[in-house]
Protein backbone atom coordinates (compact mmCIF):
# COMPACT_ATOMS: atom_id res chain seq x y z
CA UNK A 1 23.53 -3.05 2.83
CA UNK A 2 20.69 -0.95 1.79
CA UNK A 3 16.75 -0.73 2.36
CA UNK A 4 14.80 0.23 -0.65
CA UNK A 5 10.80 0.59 -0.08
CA UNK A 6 8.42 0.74 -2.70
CA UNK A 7 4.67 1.38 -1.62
CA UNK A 8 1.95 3.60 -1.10
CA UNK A 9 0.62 6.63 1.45
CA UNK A 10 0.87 3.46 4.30
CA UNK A 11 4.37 3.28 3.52
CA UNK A 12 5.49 7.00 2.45
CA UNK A 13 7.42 9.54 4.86
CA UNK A 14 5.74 12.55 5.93
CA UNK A 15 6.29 15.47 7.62
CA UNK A 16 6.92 16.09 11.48
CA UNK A 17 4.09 18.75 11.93
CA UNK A 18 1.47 16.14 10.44
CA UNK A 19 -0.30 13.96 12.35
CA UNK A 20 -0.44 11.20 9.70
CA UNK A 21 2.45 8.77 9.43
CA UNK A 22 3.83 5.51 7.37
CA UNK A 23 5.40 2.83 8.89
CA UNK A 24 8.83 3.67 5.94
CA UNK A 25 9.68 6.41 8.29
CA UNK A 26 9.58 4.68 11.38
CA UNK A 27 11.44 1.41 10.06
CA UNK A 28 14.82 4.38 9.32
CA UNK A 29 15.04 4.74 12.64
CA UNK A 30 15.21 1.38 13.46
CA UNK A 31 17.41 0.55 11.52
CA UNK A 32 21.65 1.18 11.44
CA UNK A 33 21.13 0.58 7.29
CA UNK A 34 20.12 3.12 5.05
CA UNK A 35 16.66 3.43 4.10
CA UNK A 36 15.57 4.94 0.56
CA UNK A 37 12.29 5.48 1.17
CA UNK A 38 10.51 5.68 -2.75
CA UNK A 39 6.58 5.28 -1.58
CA UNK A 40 4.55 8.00 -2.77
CA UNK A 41 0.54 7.91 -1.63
CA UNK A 42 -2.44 7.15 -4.46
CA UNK A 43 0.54 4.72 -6.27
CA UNK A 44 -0.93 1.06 -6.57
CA UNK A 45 1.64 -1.35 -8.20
CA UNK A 46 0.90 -0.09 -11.57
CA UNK A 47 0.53 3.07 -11.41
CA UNK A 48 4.03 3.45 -9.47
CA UNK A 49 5.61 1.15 -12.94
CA UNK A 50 3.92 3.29 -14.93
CA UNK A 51 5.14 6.55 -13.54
CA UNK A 52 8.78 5.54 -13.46
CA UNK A 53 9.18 4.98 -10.38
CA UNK A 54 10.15 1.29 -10.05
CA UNK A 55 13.14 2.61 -12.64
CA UNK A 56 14.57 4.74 -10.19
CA UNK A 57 14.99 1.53 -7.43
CA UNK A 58 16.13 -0.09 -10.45
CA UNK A 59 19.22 2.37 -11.35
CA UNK A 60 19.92 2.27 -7.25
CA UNK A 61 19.25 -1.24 -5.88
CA UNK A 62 22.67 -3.54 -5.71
CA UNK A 63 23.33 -6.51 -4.39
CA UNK A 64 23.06 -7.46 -1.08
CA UNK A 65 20.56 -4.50 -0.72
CA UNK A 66 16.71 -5.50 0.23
CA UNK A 67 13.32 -3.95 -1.44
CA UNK A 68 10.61 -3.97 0.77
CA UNK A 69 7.38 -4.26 -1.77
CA UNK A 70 3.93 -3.22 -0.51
CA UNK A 71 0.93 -2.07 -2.78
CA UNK A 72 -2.93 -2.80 -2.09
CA UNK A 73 -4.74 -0.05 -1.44
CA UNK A 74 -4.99 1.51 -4.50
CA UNK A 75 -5.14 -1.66 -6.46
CA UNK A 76 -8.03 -2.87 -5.14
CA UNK A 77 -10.64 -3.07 -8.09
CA UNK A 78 -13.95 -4.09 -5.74
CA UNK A 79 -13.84 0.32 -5.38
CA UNK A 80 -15.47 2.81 -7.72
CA UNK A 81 -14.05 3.06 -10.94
CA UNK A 82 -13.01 6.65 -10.74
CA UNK A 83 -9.12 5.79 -10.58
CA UNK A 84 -9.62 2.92 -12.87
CA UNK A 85 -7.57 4.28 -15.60
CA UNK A 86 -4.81 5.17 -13.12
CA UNK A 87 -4.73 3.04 -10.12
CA UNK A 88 -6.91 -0.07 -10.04
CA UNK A 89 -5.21 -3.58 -10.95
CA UNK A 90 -7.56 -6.75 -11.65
CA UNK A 91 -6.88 -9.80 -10.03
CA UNK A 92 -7.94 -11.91 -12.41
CA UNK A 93 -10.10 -15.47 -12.09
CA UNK A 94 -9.02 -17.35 -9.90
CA UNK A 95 -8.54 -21.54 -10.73
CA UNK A 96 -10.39 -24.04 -9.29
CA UNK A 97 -7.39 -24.17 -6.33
CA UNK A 98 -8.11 -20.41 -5.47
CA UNK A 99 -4.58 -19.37 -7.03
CA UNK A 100 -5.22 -15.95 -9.58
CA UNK A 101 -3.62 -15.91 -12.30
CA UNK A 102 -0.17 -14.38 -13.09
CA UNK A 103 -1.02 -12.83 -16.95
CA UNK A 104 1.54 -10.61 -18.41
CA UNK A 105 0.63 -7.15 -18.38
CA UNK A 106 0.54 -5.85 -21.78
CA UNK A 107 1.34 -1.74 -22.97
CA UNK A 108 -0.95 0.22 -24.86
CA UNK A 109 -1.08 3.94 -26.03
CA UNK A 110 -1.35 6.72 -23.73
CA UNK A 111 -4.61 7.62 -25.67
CA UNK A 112 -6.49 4.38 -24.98
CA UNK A 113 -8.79 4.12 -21.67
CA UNK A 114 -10.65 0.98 -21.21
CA UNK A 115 -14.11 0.43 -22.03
CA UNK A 116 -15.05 -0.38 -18.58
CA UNK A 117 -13.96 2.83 -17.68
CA UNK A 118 -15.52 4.82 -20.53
CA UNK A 119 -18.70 3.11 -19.47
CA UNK A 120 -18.90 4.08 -16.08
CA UNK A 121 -17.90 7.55 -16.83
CA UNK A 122 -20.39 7.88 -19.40
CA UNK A 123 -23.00 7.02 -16.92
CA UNK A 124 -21.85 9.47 -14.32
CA UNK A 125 -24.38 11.83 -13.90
CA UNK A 126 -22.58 13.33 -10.83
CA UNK A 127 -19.77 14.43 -14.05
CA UNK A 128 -21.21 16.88 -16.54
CA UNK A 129 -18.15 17.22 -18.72
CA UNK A 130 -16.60 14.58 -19.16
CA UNK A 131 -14.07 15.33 -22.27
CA UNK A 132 -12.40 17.54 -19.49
CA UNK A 133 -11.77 14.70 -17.57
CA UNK A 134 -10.72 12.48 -19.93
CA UNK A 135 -8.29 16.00 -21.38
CA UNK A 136 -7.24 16.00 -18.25
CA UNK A 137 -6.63 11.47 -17.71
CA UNK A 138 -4.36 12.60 -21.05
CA UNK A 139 -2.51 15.07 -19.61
CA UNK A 140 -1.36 12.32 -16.38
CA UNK A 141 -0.55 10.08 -19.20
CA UNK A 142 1.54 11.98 -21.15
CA UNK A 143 3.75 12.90 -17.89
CA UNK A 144 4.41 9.09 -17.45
CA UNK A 145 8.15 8.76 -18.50
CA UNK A 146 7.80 6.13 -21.10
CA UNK A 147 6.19 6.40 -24.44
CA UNK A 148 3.46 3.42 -23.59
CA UNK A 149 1.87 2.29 -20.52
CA UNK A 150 0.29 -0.28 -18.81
CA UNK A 151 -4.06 -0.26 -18.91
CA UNK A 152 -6.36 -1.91 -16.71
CA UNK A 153 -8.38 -4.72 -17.80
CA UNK A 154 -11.55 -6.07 -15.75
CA UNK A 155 -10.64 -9.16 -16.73
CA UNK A 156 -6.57 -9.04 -16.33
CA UNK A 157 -6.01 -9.62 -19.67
CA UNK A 158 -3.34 -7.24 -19.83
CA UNK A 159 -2.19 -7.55 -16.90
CA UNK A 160 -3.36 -8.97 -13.13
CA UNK A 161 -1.95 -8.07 -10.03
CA UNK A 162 0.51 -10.78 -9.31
CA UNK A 163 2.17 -10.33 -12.20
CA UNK A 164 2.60 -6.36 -11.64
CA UNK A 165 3.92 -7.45 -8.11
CA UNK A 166 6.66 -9.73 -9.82
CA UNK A 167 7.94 -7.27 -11.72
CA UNK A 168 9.29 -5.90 -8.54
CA UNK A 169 10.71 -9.67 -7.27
CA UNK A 170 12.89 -9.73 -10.74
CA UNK A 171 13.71 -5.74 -10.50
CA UNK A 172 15.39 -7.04 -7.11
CA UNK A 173 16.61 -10.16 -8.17
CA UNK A 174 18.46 -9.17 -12.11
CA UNK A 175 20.40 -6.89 -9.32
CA UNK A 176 21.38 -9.64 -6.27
CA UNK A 177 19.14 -7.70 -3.88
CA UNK A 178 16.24 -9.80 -1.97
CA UNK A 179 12.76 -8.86 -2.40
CA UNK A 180 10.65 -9.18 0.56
CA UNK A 181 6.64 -9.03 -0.26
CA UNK A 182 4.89 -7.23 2.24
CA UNK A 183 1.03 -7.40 2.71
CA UNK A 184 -0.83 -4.27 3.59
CA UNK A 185 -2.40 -2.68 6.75
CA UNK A 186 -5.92 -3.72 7.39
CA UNK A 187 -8.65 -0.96 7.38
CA UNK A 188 -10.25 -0.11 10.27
CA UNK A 189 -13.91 -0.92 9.28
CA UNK A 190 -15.68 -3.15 11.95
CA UNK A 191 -17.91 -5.77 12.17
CA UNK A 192 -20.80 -5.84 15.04
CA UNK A 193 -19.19 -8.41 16.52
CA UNK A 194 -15.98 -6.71 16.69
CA UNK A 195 -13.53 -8.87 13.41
CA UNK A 196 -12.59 -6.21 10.70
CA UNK A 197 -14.73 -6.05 8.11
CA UNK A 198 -13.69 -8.16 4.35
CA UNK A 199 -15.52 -6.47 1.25
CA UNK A 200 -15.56 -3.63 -1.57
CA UNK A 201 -12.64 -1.35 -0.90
CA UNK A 202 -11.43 -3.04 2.09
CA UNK A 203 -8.83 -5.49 0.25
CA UNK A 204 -11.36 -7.18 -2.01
CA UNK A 205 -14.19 -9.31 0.08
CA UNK A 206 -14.01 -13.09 -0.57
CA UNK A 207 -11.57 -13.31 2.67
CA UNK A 208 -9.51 -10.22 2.12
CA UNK A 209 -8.53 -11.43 -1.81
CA UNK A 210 -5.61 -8.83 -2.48
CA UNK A 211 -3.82 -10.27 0.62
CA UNK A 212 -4.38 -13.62 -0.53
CA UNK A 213 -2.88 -12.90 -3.74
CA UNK A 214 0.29 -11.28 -2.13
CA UNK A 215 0.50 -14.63 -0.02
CA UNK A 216 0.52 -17.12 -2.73
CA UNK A 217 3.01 -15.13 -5.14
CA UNK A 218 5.25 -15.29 -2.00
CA UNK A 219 4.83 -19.01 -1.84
CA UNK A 220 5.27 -19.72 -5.74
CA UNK A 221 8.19 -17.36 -5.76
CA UNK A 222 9.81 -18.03 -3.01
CA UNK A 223 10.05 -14.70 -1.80
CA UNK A 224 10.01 -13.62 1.82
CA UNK A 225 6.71 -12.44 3.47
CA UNK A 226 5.75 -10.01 6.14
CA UNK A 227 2.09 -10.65 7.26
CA UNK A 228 1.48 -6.93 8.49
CA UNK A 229 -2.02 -7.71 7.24
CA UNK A 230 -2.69 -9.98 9.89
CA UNK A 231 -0.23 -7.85 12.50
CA UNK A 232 -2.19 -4.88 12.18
CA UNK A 233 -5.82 -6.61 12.03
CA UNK A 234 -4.85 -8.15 15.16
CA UNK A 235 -3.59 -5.23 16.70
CA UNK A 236 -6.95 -3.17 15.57
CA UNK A 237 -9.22 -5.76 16.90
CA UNK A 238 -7.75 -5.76 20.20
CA UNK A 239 -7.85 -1.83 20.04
CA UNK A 240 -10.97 -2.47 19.30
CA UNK A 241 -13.53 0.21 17.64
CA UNK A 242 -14.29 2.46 20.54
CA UNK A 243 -10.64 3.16 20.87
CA UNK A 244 -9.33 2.75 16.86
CA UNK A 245 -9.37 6.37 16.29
CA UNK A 246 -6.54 6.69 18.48
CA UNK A 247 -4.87 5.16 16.25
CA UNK A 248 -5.85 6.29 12.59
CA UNK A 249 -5.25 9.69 11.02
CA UNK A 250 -7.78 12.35 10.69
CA UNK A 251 -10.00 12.67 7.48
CA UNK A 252 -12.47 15.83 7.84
CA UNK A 253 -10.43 18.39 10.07
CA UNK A 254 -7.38 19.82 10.83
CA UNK A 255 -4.31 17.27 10.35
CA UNK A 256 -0.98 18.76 11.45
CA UNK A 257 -0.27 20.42 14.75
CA UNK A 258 1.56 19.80 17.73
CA UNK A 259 1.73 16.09 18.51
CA UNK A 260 0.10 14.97 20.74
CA UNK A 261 -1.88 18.03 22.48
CA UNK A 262 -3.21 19.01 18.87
CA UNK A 263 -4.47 15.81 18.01
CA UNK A 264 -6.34 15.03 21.15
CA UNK A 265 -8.00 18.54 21.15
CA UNK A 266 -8.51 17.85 17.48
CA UNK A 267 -10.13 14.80 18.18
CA UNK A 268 -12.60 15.89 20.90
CA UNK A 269 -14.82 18.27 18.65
CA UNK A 270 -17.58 16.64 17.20
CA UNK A 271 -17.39 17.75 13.74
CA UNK A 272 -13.86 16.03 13.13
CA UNK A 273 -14.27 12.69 11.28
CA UNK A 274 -11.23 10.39 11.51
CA UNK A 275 -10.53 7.74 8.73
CA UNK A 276 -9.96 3.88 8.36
CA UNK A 277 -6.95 3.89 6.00
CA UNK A 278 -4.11 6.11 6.92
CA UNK A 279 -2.28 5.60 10.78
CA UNK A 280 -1.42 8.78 12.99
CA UNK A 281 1.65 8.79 14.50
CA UNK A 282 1.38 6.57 17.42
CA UNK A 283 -0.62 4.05 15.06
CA UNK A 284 2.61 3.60 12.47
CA UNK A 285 5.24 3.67 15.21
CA UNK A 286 3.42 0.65 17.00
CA UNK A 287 2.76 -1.24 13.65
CA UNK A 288 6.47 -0.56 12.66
CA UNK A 289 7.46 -2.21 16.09
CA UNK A 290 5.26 -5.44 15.71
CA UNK A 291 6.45 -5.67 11.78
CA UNK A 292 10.29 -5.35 13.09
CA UNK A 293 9.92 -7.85 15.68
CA UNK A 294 8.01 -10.24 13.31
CA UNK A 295 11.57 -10.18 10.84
CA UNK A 296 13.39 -10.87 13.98
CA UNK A 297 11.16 -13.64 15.13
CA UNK A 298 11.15 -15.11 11.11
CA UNK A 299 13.26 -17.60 10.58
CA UNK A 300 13.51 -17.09 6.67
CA UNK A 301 17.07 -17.72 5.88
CA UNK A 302 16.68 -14.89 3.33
CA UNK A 303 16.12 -12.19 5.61
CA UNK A 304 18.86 -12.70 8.44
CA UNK A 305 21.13 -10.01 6.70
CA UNK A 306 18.23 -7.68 7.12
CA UNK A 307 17.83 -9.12 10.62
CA UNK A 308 21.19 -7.72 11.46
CA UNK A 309 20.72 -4.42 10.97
CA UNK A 310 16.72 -4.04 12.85
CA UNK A 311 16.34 -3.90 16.25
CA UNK A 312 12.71 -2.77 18.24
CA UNK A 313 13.02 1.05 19.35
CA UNK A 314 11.01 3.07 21.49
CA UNK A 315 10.80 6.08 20.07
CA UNK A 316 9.94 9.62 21.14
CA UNK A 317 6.04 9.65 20.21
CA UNK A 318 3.72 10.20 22.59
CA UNK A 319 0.53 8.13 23.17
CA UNK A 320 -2.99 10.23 22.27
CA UNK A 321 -5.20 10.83 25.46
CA UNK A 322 -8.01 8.55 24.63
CA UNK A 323 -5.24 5.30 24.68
């Protein structure tokens, strides 16, 4: 049996000298199956289709084998449009019931670019010349593999994010594999009174909508789901926001060093800003732990191969100084 992930910068390896980490890296090691770890950062569900990259589990996957599927971040739509053409995935309206829609997404030329897109860019005052960016959009087009791709729509009418999601359920399935939906880490943006904040760029507002969407293609088909969404935001509000940065990787400052001395002395100057996305370290082996006991505590018929072959490790990472 093998473990195929397919994801984003939360998921991704990365190197030993930096400080930032994905949980893909840290589920290897606790595991006695092989892990192919495909996740590549910026990649949203249809961006990481459109690049090729679901091919590539597709010529590798067999059955018996499990793909772990986990794309938000860069889906989310409520952020600015600047990876619109790229990156961003509509949801769709939702019915009366709350369920979004699951509309086939539909492939275009590499030279069209929605006109939501043109529209913002157009108004961008911050961008004075804009045919270089859109010579340049081209140019990221024409290195996708295939000869069409797959647009955003505002609206979802070529395609909503459900349905890009499925594509990786029946990649799995055609093969004998079992897909296992995955919802993503919560960002570390707080409230006043402590909760994680819901909104524009922080999984969609409306009660965290992306992760709601995950959850009910899940239910409708019947595909295994790991809540890390709700793993992590419980584990961050416990943390709590004095303490979080402990925890997350480092945006404005240096990134890589020796763990954990670096980080802490990184930490302590004052003109080092840390993020609310990314996990150091410490953050992704902890997360990895909780999401590995939560498939051992699951009692989803579907995932007691995988349960076989997991077991909770403590690893050799070192807590940061301010934990």
């Amino acid at each position: 049996m093998k473990i195929f992930l397919a994801g984003d910068s939360l998921v991704k390896d990365y190197t030993d000298e930096e400080f930032i980490a994905g949980w893909g890296q840290y589920l290897r090691q606790m595991s006695d199956a092989e892990v192919f770890n495909f996740a590549e950062g910026g990649r949203s569900s249809r961006l990481f289709i459109n690049e090729g990259r679901l091919n590539q589990i597709d010529e590798q996957i067999s059955e018996g084998d499990y793909l772990l599927i986990e794309f938000c971040h860069n889906d989310d739509d409520s952020k600015e449009y600047k990876t619109m053409f790229n990156r961003l995935t509509a949801l769709g309206e939702p019915d009366e019931s709350g369920r979004f829609p699951m509309i086939p997404g539909k492939l275009c030329s590499k030279r069209y670019l929605p006109d939501e897109y043109l529209s913002c860019l157009n108004q961008d005052e911050r961008i004075p010349n804009k045919d270089a960016v859109i010579r340049n959009i081209y140019s990221m087009f024409d290195a996708y593999p295939s000869e069409n791709y797959y647009p955003y729509s505002k609206d979802g009418s070529k395609g909503t994010y459900k349905w890009f999601l499925k594509q990786y359920v029946d990649v799995a399935r055609e093969h004998g594999s079992i897909p296992v939906l995955v919802t993503p880490p919560a960002r570390t943006v707080f409230e006043a009174d402590g909760t994680l904040k819901d909104g524009a760029g922080l999984h969609g507002g409306n009660n965290f909508c992306y992760v709601r969407a995950i959850k009910q293609l899940a239910e409708e088909a019947k595909v295994p789901l790991i809540d890390l969404f709700q793993i992590s935001k419980d584990y961050f509000e416990e943390i709590g926001y004095e303490k979080i940065h402990n925890l997350t990787s480092i945006k404005l400052g240096i990134n890589k060093g020796i763990w954990p001395d670096d980080f802490d002395s990184e930490l302590k100057k004052p003109e080092t800003k840390s993020e609310d996305t990314h996990l150091n370290k410490y953050g992704a082996y902890i997360l990895t732990q909780k999401m590995v006991q939560s498939i051992l505590d699951s009692d989803d018929h579907q995932l007691q191969n995988l349960k076989k072959h997991l077991s909770v490790k403590a690893l050799d990472i070192a807590r940061p100084a301010g934990l």
